[in-house]
PDB file of N, CA and C in Angstrom:
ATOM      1  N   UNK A   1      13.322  -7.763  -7.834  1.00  0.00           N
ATOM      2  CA  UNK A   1      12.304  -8.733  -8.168  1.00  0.00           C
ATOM      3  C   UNK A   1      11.614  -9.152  -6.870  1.00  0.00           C
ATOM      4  N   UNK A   2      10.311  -9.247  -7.068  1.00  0.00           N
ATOM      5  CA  UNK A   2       9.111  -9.279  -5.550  1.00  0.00           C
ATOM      6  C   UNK A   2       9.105 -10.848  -5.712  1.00  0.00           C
ATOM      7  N   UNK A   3       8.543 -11.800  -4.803  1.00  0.00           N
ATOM      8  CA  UNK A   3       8.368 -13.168  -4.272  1.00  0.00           C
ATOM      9  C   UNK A   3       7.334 -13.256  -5.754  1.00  0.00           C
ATOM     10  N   UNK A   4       6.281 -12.319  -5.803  1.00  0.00           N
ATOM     11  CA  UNK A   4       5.181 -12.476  -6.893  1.00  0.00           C
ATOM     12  C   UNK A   4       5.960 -13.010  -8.417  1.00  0.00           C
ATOM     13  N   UNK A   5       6.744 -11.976  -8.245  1.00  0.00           N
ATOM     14  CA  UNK A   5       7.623 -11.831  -9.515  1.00  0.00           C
ATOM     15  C   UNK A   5       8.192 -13.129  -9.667  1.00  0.00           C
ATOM     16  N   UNK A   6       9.163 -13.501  -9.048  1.00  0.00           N
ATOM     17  CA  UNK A   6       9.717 -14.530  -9.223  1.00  0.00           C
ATOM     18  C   UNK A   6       8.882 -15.987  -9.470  1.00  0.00           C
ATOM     19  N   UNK A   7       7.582 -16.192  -8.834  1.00  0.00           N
ATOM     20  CA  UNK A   7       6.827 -17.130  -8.737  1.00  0.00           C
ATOM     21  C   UNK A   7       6.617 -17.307 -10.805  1.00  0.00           C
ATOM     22  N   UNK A   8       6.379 -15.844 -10.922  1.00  0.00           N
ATOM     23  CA  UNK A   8       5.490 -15.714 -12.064  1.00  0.00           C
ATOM     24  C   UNK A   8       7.149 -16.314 -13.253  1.00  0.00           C
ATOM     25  N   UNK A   9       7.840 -15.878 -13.159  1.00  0.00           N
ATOM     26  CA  UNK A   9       9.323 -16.136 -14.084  1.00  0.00           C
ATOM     27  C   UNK A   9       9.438 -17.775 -13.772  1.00  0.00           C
ATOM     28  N   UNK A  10       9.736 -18.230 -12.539  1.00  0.00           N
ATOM     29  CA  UNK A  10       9.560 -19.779 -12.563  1.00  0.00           C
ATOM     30  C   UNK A  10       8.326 -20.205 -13.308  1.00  0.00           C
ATOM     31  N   UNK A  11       7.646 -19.561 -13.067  1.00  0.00           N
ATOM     32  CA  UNK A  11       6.150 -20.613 -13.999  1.00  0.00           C
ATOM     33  C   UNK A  11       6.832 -20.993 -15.446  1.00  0.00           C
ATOM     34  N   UNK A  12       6.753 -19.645 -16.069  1.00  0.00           N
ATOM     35  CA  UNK A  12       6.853 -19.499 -17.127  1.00  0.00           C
ATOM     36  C   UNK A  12       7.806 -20.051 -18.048  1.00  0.00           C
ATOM     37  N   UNK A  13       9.490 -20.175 -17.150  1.00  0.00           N
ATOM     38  CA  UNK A  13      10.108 -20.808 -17.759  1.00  0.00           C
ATOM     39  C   UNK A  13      10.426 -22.453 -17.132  1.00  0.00           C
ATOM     40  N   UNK A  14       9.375 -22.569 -16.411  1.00  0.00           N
ATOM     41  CA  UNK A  14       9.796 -24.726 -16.067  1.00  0.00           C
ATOM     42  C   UNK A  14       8.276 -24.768 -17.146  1.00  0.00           C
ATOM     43  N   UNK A  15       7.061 -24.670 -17.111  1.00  0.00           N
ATOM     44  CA  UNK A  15       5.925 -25.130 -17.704  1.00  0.00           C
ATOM     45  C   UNK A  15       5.159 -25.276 -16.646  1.00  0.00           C
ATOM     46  N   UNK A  16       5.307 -25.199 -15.165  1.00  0.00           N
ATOM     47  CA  UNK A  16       4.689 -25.286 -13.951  1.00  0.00           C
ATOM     48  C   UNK A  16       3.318 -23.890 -14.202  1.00  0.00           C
ATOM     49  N   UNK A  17       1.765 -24.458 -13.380  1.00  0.00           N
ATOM     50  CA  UNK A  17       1.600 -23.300 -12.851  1.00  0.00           C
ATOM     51  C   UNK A  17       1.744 -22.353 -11.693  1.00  0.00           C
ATOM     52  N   UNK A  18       0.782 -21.340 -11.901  1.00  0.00           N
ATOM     53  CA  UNK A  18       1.650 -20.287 -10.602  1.00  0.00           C
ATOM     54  C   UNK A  18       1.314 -21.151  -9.193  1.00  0.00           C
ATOM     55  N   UNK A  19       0.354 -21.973  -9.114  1.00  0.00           N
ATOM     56  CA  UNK A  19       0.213 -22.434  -7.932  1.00  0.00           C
ATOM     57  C   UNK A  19       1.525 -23.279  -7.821  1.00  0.00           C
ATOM     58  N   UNK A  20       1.889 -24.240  -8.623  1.00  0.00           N
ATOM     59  CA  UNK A  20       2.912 -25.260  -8.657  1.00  0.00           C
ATOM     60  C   UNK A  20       4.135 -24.375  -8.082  1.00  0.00           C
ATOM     61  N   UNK A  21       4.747 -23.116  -8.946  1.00  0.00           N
ATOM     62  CA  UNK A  21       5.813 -22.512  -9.041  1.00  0.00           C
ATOM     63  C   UNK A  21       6.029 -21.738  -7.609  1.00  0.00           C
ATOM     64  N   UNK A  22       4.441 -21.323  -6.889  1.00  0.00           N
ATOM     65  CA  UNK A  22       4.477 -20.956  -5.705  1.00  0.00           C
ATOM     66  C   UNK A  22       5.052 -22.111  -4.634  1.00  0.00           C
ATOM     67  N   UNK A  23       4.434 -23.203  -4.681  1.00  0.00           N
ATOM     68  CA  UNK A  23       4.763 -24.286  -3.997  1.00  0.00           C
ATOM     69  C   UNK A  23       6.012 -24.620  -3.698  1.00  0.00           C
ATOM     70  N   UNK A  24       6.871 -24.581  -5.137  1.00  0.00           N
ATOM     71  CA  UNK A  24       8.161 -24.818  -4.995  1.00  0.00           C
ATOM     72  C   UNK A  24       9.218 -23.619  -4.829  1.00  0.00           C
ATOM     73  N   UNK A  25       8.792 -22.836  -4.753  1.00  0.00           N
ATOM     74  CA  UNK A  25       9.390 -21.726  -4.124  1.00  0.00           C
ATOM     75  C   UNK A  25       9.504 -21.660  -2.960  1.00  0.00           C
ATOM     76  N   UNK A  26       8.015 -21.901  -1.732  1.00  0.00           N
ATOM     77  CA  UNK A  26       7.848 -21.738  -0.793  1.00  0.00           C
ATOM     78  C   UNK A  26       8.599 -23.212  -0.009  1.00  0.00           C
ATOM     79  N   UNK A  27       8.706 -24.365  -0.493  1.00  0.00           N
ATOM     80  CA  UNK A  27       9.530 -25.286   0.238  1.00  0.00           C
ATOM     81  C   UNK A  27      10.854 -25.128  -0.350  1.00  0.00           C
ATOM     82  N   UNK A  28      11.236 -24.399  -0.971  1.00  0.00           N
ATOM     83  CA  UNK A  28      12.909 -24.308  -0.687  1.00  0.00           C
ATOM     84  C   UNK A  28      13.105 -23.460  -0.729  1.00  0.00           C
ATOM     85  N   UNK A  29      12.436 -22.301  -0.152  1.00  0.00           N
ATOM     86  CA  UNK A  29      12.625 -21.414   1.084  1.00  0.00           C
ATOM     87  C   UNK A  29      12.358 -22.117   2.379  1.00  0.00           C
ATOM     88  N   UNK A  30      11.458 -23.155   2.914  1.00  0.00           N
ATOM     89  CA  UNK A  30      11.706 -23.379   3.898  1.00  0.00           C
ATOM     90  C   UNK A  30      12.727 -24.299   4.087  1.00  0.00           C
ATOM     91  N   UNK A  31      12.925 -25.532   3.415  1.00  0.00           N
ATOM     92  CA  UNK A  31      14.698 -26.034   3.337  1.00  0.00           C
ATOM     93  C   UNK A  31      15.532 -25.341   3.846  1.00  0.00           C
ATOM     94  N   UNK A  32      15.383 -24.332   3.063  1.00  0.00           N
ATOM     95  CA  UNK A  32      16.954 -23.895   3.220  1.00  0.00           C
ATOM     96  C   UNK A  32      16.744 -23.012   4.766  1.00  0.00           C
ATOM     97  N   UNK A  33      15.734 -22.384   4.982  1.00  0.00           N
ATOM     98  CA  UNK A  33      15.487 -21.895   6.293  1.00  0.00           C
ATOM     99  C   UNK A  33      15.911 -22.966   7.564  1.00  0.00           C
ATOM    100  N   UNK A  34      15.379 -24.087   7.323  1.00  0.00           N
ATOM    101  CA  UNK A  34      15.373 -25.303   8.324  1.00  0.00           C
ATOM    102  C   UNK A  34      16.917 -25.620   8.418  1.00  0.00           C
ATOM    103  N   UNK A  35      17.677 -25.815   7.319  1.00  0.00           N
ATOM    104  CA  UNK A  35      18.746 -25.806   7.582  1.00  0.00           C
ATOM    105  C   UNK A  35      19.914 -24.784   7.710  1.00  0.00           C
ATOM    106  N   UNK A  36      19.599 -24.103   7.744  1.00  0.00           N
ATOM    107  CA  UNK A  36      20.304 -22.758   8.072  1.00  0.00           C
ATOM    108  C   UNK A  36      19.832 -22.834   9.989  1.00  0.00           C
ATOM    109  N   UNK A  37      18.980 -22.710   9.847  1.00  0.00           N
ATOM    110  CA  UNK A  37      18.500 -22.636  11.600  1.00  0.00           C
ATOM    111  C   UNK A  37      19.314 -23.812  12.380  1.00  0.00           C
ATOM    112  N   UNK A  38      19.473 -24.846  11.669  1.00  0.00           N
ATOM    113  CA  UNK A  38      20.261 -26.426  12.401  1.00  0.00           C
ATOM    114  C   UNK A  38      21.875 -25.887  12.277  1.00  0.00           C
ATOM    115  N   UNK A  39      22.020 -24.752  11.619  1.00  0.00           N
ATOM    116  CA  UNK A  39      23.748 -24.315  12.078  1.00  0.00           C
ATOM    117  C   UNK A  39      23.836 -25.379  10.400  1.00  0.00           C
ATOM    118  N   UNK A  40      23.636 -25.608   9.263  1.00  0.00           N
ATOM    119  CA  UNK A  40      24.182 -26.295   8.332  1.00  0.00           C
ATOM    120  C   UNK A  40      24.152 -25.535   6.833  1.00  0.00           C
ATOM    121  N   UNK A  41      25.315 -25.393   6.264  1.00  0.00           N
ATOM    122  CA  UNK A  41      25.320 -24.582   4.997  1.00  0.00           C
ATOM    123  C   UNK A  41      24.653 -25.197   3.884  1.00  0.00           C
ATOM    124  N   UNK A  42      24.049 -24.657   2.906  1.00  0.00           N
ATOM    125  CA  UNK A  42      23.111 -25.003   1.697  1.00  0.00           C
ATOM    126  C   UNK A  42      24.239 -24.495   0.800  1.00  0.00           C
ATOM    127  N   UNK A  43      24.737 -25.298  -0.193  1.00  0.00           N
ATOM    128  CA  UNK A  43      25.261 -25.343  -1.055  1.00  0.00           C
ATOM    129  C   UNK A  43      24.365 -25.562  -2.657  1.00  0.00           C
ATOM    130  N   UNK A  44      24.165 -24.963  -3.890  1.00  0.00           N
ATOM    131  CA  UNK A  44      23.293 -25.033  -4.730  1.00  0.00           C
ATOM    132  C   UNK A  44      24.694 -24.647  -5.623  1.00  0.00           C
ATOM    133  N   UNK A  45      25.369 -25.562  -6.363  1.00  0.00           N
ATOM    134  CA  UNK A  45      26.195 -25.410  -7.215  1.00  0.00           C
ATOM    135  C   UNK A  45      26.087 -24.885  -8.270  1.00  0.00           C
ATOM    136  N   UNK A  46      26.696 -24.064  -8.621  1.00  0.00           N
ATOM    137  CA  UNK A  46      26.771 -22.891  -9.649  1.00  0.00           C
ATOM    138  C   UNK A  46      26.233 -21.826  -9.372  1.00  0.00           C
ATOM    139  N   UNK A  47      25.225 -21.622  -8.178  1.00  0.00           N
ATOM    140  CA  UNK A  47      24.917 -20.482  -7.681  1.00  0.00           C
ATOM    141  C   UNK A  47      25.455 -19.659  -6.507  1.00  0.00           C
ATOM    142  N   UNK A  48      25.717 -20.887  -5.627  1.00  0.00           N
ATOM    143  CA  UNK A  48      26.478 -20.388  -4.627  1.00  0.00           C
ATOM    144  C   UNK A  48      25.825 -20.290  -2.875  1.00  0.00           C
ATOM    145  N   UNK A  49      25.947 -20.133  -2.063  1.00  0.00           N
ATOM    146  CA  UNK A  49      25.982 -21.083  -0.605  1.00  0.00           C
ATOM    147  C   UNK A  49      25.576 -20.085   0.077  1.00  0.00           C
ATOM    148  N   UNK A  50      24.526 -20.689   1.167  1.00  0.00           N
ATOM    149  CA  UNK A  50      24.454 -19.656   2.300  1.00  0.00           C
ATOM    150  C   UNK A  50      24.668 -20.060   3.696  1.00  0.00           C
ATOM    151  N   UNK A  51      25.536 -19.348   4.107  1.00  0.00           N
ATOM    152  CA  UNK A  51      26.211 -19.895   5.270  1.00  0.00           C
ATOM    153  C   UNK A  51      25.843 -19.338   6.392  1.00  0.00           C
ATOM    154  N   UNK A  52      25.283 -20.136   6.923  1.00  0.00           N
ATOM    155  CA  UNK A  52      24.925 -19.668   8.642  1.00  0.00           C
ATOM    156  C   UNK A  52      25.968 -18.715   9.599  1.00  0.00           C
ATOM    157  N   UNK A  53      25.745 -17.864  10.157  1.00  0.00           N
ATOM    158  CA  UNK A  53      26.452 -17.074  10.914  1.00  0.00           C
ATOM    159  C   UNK A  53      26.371 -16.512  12.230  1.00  0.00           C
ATOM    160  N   UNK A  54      26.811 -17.055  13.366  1.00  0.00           N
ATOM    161  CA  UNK A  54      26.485 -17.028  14.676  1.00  0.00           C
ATOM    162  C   UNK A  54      27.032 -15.555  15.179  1.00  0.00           C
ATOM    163  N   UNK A  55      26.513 -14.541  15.519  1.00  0.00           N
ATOM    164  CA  UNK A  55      26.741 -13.233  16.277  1.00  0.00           C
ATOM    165  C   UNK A  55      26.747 -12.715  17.723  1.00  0.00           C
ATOM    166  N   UNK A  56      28.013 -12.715  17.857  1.00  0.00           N
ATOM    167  CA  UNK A  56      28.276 -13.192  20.021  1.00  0.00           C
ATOM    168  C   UNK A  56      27.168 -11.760  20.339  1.00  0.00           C
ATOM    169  N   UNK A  57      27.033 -11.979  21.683  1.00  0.00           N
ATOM    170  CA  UNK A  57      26.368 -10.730  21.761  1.00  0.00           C
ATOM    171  C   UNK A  57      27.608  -9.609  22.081  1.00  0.00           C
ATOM    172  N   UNK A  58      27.751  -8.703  22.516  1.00  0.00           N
ATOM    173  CA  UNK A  58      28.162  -7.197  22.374  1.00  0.00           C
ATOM    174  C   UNK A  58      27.360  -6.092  22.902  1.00  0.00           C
ATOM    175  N   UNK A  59      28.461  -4.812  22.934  1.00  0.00           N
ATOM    176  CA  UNK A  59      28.152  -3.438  23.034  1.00  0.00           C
ATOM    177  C   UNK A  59      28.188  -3.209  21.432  1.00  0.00           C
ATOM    178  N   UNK A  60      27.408  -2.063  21.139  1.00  0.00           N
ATOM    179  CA  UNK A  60      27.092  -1.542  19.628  1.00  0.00           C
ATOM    180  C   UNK A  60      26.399  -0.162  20.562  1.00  0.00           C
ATOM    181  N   UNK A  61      26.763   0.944  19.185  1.00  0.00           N
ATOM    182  CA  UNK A  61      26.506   2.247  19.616  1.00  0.00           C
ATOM    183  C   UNK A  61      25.601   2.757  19.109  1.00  0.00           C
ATOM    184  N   UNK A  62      24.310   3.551  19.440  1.00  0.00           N
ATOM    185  CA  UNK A  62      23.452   3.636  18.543  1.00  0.00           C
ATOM    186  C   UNK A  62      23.928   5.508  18.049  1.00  0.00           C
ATOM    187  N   UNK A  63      24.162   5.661  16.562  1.00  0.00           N
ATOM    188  CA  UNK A  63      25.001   6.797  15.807  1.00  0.00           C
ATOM    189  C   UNK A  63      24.231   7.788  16.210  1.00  0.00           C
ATOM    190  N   UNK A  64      23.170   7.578  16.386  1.00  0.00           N
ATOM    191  CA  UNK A  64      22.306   9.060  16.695  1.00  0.00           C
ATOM    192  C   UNK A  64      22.864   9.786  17.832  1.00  0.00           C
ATOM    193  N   UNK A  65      22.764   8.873  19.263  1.00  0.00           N
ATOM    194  CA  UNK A  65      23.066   9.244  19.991  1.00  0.00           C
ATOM    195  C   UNK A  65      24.138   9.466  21.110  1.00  0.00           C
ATOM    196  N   UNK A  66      25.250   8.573  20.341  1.00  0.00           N
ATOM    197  CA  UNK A  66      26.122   7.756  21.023  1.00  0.00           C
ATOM    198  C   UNK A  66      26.220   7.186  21.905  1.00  0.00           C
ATOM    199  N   UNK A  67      24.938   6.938  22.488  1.00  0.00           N
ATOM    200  CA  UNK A  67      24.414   5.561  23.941  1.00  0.00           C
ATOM    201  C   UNK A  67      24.825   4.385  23.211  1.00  0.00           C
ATOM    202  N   UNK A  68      25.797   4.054  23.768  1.00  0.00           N
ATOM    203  CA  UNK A  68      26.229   2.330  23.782  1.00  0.00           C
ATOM    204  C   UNK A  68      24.581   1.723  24.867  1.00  0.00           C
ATOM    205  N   UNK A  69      24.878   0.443  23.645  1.00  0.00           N
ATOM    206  CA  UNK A  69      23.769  -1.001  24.286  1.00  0.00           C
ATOM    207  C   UNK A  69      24.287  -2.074  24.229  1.00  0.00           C
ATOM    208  N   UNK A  70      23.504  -2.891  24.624  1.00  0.00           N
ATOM    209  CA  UNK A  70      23.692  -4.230  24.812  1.00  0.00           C
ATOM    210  C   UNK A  70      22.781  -4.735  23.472  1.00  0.00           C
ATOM    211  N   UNK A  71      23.612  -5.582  22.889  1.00  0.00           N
ATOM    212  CA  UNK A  71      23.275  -6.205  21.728  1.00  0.00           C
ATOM    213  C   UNK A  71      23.302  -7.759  21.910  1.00  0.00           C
ATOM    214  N   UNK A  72      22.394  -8.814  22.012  1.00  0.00           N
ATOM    215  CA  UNK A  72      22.248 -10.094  21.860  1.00  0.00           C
ATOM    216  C   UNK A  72      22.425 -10.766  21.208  1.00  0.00           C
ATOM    217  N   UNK A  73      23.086 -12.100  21.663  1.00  0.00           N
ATOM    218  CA  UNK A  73      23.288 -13.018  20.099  1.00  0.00           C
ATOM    219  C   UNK A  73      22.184 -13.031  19.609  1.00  0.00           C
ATOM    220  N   UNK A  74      23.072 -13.870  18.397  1.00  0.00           N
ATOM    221  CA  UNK A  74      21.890 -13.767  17.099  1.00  0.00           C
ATOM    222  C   UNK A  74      22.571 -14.341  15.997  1.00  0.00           C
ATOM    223  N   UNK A  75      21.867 -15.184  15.148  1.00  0.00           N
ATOM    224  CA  UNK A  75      22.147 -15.978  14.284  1.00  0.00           C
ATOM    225  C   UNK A  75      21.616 -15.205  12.634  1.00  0.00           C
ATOM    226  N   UNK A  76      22.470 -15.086  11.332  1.00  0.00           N
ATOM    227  CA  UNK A  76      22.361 -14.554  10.651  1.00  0.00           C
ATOM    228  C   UNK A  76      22.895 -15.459   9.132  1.00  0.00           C
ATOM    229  N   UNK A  77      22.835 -15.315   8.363  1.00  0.00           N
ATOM    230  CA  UNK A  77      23.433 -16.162   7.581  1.00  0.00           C
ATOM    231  C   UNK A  77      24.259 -14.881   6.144  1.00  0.00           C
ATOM    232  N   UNK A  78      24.975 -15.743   5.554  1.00  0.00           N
ATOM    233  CA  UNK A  78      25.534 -14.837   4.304  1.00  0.00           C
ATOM    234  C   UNK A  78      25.237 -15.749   3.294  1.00  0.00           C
ATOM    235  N   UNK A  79      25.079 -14.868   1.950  1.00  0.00           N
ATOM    236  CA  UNK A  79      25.469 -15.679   0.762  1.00  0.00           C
ATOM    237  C   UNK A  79      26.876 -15.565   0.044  1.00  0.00           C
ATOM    238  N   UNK A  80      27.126 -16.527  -0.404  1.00  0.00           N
ATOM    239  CA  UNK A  80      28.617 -16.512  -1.129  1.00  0.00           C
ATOM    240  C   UNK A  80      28.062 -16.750  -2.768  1.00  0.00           C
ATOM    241  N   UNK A  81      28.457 -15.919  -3.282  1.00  0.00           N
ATOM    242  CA  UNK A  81      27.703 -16.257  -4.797  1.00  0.00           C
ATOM    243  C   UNK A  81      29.171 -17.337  -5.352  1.00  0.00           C
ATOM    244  N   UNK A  82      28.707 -18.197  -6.258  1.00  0.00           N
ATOM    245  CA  UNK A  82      29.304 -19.275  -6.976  1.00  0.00           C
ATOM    246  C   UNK A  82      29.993 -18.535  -8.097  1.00  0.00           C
ATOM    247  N   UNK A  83      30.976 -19.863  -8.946  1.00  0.00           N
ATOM    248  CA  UNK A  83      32.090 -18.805 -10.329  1.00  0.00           C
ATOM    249  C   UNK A  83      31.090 -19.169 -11.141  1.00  0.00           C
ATOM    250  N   UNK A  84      29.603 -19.940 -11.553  1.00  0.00           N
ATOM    251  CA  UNK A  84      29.103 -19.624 -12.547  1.00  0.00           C
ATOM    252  C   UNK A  84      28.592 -18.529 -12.044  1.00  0.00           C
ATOM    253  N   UNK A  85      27.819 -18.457 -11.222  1.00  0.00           N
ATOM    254  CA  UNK A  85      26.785 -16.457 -10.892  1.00  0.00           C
ATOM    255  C   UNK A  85      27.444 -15.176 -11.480  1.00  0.00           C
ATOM    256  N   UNK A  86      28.920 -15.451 -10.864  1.00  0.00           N
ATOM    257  CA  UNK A  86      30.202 -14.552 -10.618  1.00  0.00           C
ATOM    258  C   UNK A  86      30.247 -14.003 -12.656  1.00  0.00           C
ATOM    259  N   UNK A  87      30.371 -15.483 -12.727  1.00  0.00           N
ATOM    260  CA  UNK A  87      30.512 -15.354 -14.083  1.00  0.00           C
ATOM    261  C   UNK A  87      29.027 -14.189 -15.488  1.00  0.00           C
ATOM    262  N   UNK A  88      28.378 -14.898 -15.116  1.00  0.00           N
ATOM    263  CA  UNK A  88      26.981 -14.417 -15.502  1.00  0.00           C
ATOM    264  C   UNK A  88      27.519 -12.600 -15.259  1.00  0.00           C
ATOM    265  N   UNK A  89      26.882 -12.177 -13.788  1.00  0.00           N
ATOM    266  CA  UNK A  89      27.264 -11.345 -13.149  1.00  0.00           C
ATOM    267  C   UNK A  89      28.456 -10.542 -13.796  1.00  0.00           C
ATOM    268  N   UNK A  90      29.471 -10.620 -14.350  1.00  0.00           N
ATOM    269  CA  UNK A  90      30.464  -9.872 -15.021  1.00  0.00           C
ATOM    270  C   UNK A  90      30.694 -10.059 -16.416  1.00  0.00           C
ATOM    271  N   UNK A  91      29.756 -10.826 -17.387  1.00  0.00           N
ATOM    272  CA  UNK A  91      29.809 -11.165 -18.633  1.00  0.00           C
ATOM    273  C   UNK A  91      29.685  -9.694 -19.256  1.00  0.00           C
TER     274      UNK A  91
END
């Protein structure tokens, strides 16, 4: 499902239009961006959490060639899906 897509499925099922449904899409994507960047987990119950993830820097090998590099930190986040998703998800 594309950003379009989804805009268009929120419309349809809150009563919002696509401008509205865009809107609120696009600020909680940035929420959750803003707080993910401050190092703080977003929790959305029943769906499930995305947790910020700090990556030391390192050697990493690139497979093609087997030249080891230098790899930089870097901040990444995961999702943990929730037991309703989980649930849905294996019905």
């Amino acid at each position: 499902m594309t950003k379009a897509e989804l805009v268009e499925a929120m419309a349809d099922r809150s009563g919002l239009n696509r401008a509205q449904a865009k809107e609120a899409l696009d600020a909680f994507i940035s929420s959750v961006s803003t707080s993910l960047k401050a190092g703080k987990e977003v929790r959305v119950v029943g769906f499930g959490s995305f947790v910020p993830i700090k990556r030391p820097a390192g050697t990493a090998r690139n497979p093609r060639t087997g030249e080891t590099v230098r790899r930089k930190a870097s901040q990444t986040c995961r999702f943990r899906a929730g037991d309703a998703l989980k649930s849905v998800l294996n019905a």
